[in-house]
Protein backbone atom coordinates (compact mmCIF):
# COMPACT_ATOMS: atom_id res chain seq x y z
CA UNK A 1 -191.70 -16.59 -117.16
CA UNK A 2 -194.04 -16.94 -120.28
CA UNK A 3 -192.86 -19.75 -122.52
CA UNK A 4 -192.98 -17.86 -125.85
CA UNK A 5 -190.92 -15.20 -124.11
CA UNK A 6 -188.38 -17.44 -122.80
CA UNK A 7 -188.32 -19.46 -126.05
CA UNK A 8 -187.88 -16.34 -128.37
CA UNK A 9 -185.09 -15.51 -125.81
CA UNK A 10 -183.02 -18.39 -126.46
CA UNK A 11 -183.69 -18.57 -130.22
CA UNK A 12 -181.43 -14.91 -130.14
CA UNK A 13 -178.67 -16.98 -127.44
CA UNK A 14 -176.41 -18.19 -130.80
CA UNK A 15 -176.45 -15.32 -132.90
CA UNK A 16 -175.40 -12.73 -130.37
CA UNK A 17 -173.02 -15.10 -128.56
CA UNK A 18 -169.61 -13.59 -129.94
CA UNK A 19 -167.30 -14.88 -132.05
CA UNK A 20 -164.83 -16.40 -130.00
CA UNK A 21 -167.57 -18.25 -128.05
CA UNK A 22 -169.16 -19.59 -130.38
CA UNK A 23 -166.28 -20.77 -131.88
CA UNK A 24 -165.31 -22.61 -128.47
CA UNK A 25 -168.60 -23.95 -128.27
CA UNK A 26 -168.76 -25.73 -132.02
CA UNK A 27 -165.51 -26.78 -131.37
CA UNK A 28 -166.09 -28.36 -128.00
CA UNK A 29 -168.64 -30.80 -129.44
CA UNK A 30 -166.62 -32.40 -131.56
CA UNK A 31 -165.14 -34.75 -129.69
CA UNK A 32 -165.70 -37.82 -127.56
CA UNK A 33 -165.73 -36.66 -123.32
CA UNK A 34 -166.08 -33.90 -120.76
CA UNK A 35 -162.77 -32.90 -118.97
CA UNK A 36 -163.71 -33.75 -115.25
CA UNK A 37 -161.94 -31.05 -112.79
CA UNK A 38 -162.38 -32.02 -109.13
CA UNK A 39 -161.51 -29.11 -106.89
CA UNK A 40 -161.31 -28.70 -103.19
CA UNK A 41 -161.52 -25.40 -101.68
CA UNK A 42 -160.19 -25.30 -97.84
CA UNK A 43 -159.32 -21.72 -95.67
CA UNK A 44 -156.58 -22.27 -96.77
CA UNK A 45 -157.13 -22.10 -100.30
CA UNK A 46 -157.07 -24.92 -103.33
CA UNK A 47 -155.33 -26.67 -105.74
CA UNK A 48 -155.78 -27.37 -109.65
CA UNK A 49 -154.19 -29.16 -112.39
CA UNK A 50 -151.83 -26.44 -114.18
CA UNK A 51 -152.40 -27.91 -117.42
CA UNK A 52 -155.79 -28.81 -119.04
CA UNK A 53 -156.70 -29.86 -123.06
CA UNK A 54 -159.04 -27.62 -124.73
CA UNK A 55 -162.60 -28.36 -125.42
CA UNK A 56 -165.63 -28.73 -122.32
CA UNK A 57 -164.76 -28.77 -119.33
CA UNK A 58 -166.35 -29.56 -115.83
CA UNK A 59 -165.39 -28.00 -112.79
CA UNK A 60 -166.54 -29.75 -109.81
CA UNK A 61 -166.39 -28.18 -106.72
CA UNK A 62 -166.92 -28.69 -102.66
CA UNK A 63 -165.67 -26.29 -99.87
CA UNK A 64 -164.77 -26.97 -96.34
CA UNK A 65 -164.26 -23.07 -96.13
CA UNK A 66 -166.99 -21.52 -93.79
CA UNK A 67 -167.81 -18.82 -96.76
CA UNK A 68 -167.51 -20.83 -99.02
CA UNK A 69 -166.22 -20.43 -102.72
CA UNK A 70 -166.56 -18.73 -105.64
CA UNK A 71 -164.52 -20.22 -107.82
CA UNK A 72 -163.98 -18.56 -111.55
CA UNK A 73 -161.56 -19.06 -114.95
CA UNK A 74 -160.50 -15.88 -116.36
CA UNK A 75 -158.33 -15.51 -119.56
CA UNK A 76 -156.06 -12.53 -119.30
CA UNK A 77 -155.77 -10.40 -122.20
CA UNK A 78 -152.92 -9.59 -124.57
CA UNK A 79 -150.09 -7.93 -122.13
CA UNK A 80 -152.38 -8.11 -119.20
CA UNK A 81 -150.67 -9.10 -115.93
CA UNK A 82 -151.82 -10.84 -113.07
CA UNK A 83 -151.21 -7.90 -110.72
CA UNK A 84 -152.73 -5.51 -112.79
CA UNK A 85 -155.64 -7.99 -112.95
CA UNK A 86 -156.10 -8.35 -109.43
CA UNK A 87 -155.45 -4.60 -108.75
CA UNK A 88 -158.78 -4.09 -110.85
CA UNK A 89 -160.53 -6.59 -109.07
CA UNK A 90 -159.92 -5.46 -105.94
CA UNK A 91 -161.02 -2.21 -106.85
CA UNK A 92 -164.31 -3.34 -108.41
CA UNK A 93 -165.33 -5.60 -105.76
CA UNK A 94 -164.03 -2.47 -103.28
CA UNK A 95 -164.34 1.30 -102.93
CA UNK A 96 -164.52 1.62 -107.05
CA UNK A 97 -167.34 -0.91 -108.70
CA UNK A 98 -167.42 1.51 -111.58
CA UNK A 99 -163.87 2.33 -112.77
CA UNK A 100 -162.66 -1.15 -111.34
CA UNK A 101 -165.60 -3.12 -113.13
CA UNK A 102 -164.38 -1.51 -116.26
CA UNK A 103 -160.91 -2.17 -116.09
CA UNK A 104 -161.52 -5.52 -114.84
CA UNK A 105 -163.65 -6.12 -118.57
CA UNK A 106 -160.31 -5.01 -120.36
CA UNK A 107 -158.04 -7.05 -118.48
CA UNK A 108 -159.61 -10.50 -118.83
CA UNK A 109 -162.53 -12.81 -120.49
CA UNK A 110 -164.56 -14.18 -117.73
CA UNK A 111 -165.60 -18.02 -118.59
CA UNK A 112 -167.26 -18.49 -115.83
CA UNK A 113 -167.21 -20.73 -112.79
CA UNK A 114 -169.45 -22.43 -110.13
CA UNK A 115 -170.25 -21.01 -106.36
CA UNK A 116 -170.93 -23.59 -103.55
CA UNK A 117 -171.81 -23.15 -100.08
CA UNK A 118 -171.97 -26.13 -98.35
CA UNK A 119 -173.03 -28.40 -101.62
CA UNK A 120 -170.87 -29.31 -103.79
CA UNK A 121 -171.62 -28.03 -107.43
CA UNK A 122 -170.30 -27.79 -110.92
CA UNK A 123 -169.75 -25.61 -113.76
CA UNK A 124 -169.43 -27.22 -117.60
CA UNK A 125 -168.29 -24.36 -120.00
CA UNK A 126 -166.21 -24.21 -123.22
CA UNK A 127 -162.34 -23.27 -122.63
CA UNK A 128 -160.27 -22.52 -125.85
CA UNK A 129 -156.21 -23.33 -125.94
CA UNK A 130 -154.26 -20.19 -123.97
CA UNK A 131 -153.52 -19.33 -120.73
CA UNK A 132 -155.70 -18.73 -118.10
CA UNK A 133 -156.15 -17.96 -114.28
CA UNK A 134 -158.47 -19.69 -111.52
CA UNK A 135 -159.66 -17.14 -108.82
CA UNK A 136 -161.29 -17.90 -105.92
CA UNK A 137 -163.38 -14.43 -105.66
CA UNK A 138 -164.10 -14.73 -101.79
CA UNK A 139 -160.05 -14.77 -101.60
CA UNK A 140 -160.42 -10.78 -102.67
CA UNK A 141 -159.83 -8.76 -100.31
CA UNK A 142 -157.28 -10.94 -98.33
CA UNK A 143 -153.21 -10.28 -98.21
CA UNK A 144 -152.02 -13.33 -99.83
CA UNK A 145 -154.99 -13.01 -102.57
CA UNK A 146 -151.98 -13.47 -105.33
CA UNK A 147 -150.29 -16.51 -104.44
CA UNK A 148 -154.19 -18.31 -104.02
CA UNK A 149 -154.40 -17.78 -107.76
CA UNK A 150 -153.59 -20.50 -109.71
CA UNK A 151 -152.39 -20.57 -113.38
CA UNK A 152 -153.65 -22.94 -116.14
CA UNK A 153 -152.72 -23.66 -119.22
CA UNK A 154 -155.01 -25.06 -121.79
CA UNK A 155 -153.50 -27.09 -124.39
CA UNK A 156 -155.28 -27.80 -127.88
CA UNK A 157 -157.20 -30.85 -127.76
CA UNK A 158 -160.39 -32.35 -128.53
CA UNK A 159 -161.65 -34.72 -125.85
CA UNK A 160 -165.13 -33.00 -125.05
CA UNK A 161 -168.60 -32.79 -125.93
CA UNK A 162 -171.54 -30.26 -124.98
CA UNK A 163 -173.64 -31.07 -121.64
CA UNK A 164 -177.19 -31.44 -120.98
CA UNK A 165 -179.25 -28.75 -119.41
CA UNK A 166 -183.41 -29.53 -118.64
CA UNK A 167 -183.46 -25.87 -117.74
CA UNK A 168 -182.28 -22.39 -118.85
CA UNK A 169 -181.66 -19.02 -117.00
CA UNK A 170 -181.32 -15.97 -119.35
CA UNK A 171 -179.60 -12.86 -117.84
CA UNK A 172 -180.92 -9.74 -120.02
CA UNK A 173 -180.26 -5.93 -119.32
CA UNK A 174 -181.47 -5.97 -115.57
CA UNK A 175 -183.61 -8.56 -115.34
CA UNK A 176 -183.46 -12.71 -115.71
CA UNK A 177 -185.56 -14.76 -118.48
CA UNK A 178 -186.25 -17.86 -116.06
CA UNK A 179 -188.88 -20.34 -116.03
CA UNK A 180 -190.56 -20.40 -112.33
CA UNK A 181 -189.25 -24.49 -112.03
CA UNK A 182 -186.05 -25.26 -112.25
CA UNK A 183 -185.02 -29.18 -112.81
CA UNK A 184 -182.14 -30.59 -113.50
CA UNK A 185 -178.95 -28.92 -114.70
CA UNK A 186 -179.37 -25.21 -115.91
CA UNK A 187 -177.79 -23.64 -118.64
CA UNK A 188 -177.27 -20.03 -117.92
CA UNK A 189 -176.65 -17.88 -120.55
CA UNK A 190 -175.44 -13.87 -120.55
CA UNK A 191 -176.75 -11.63 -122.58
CA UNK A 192 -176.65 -8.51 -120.51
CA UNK A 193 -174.57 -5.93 -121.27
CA UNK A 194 -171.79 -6.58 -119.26
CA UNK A 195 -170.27 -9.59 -117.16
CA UNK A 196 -172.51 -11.11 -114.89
CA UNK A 197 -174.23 -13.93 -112.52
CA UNK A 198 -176.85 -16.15 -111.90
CA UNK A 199 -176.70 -17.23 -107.97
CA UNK A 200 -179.49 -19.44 -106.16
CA UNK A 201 -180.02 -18.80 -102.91
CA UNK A 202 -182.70 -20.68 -100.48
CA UNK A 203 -185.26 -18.40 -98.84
CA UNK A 204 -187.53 -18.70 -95.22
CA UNK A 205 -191.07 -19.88 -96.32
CA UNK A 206 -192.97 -16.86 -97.69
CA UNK A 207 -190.53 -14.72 -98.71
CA UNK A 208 -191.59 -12.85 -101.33
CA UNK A 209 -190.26 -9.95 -104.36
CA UNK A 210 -190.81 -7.55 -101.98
CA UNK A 211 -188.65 -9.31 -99.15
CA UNK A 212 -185.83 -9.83 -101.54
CA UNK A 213 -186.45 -5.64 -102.73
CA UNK A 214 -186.45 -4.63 -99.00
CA UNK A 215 -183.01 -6.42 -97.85
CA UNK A 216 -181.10 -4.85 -101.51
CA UNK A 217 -182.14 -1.41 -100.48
CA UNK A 218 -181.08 -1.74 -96.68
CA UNK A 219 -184.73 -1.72 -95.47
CA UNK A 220 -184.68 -5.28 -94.43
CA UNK A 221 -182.91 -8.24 -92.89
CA UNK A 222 -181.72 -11.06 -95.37
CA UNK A 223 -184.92 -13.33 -96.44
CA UNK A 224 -181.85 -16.29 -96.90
CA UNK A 225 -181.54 -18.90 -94.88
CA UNK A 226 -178.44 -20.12 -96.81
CA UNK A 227 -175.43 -19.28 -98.91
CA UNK A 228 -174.95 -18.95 -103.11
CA UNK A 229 -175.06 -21.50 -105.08
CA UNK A 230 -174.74 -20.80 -108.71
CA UNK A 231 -172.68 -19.80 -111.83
CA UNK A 232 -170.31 -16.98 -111.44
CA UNK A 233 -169.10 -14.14 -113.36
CA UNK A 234 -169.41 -14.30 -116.97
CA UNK A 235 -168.27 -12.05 -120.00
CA UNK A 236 -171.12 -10.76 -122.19
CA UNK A 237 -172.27 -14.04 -124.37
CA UNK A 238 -171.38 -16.59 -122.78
CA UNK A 239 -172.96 -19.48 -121.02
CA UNK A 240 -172.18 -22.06 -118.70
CA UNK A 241 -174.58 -25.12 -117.04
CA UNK A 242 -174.67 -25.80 -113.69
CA UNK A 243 -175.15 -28.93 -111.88
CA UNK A 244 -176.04 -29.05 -108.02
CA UNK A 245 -177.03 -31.12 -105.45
CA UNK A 246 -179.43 -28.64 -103.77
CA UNK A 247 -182.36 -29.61 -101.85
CA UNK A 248 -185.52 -28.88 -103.63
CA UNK A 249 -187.39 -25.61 -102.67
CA UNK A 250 -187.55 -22.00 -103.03
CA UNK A 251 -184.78 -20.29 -103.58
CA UNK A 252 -184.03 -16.38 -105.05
CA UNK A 253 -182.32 -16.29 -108.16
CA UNK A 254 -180.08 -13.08 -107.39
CA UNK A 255 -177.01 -11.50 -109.14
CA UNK A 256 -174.31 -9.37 -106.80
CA UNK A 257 -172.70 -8.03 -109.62
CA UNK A 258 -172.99 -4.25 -109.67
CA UNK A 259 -173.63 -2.61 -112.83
CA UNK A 260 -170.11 -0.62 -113.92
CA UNK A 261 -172.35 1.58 -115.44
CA UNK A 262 -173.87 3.47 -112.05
CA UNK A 263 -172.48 1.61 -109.12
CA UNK A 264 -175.48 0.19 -108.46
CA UNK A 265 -175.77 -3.55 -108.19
CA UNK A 266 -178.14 -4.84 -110.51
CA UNK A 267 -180.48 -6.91 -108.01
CA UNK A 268 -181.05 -3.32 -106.23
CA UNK A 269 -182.48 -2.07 -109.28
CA UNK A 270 -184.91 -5.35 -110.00
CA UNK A 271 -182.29 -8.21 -111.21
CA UNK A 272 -183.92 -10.74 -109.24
CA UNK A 273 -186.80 -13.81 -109.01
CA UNK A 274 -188.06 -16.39 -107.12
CA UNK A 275 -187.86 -19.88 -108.51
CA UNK A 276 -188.35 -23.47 -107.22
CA UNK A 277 -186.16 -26.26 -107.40
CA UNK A 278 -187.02 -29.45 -107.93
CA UNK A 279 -185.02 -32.68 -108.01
């Protein structure tokens, strides 16, 4: 990615962030400390502190789960239940990506959330006083998916501050802003049009754009030799930074989010790059 284009990308990241975010986010460097979640994530599911105090927070996350975890906050919206929440979900990550993927954006406000494999990762990102839900997104699908959910409640408070990132991912309207090195912790921020993801995935040596095009249209085996790591889910303007412990490499910087408005997912249609991580 150019460095003027990437630049004048981020220059636009505070004035279209909405309202309510960037309210979190001014707020959330006011004070002193990071809230410090540690979660473990087992087959059999996880546990969380029910109550947290507003500001940043950092949720850090390992899995003994063989798939993994994909662990997100979502704040429900005014009269919004959790069944009728998961009901959506389960359509939009199911036989109805379009008219679940739009309910699912009226039901709740997607902060965000970290993926892990079989590294343990984190997600910083600002959380606002209310009442909220941790999902475990692999968990969809499964019969018990409601009692895996755990409630939090976020109480006003100020003991955060903003995190560092050395690099930043941009998710625009089908496509990423990314520089081609990643270092560090990386900020990624969403300005597409809808909720979405920023997932890094190693590759086999050589894989190239047209490997990665190949296995989204069914015309290829997986060019992975790995699972996710990365930030998931998050509502239109808003951004979260990861932190990971991830060998350094190559690695595909893919979203699996499908795009509620065709039923396409987005990396089908081009939403994809090939980055290298360094330590």
């Amino acid at each position: 990615m150019k460095p003027l284009l990437l630049t004048a990308a981020l220059l636009t990241c505070t004035a279209l962030l909405p309202p309510t975010a960037t309210a979190e986010a001014a707020s959330a460097t006011e004070g002193a400390s990071v809230n410090m979640v540690d979660i473990a994530v087992s087959p059999a599911g996880f546990t969380a502190p029910d109550r947290l105090t507003a500001g940043v927070v950092t949720f850090r996350v390992s899995s003994t789960d063989p798939d993994g975890a994909w662990l997100g906050l979502v704040r429900p919206r005014p009269g919004v239940t959790l069944e009728q929440y998961l009901g959506d979900l389960e359509r939009a990550m199911g036989a109805d990506p379009v008219g679940g993927g739009q309910a699912v954006a009226r039901d709740v406000e997607m902060l965000g959330g970290v993926a892990v494999a079989h590294v343990p990762a984190s997600a910083t990102l600002p959380v606002a006083p209310g009442s909220y839900y941790l999902v475990d997104f692999r968990d969809v699908g499964k019969p018990d998916l409601a009692s895996r959910v755990r409630p939090v409640r976020v109480a006003p408070g100020r003991a955060s501050t903003d995190v560092r990132a050395e690099s930043t991912v941009v998710a625009l309207d089908g496509r990423y802003l990314t520089p081609g090195v990643l270092r560090g912790p990386v900020r990624f921020v969403n300005l597409s049009p809808q909720a979405n993801e920023a997932m890094l995935m190693p590759v086999r040596p050589g894989a190239t754009l047209t490997d990665l095009d190949a296995f989204f249209a069914h015309r290829a085996p997986a060019p992975f030799t790995g699972g996710p790591t990365g930030v998931v889910p998050l509502s239109q303007g808003r951004s979260a930074v990861l932190a990971h412990g991830l060998p350094a490499g190559r690695y595909a910087l893919v979203t699996w989010v499908t795009d509620v408005r065709t039923g396409k997912m987005f990396a089908a249609g081009g939403m994809r790059a090939l980055v290298t991580v360094e330590d």
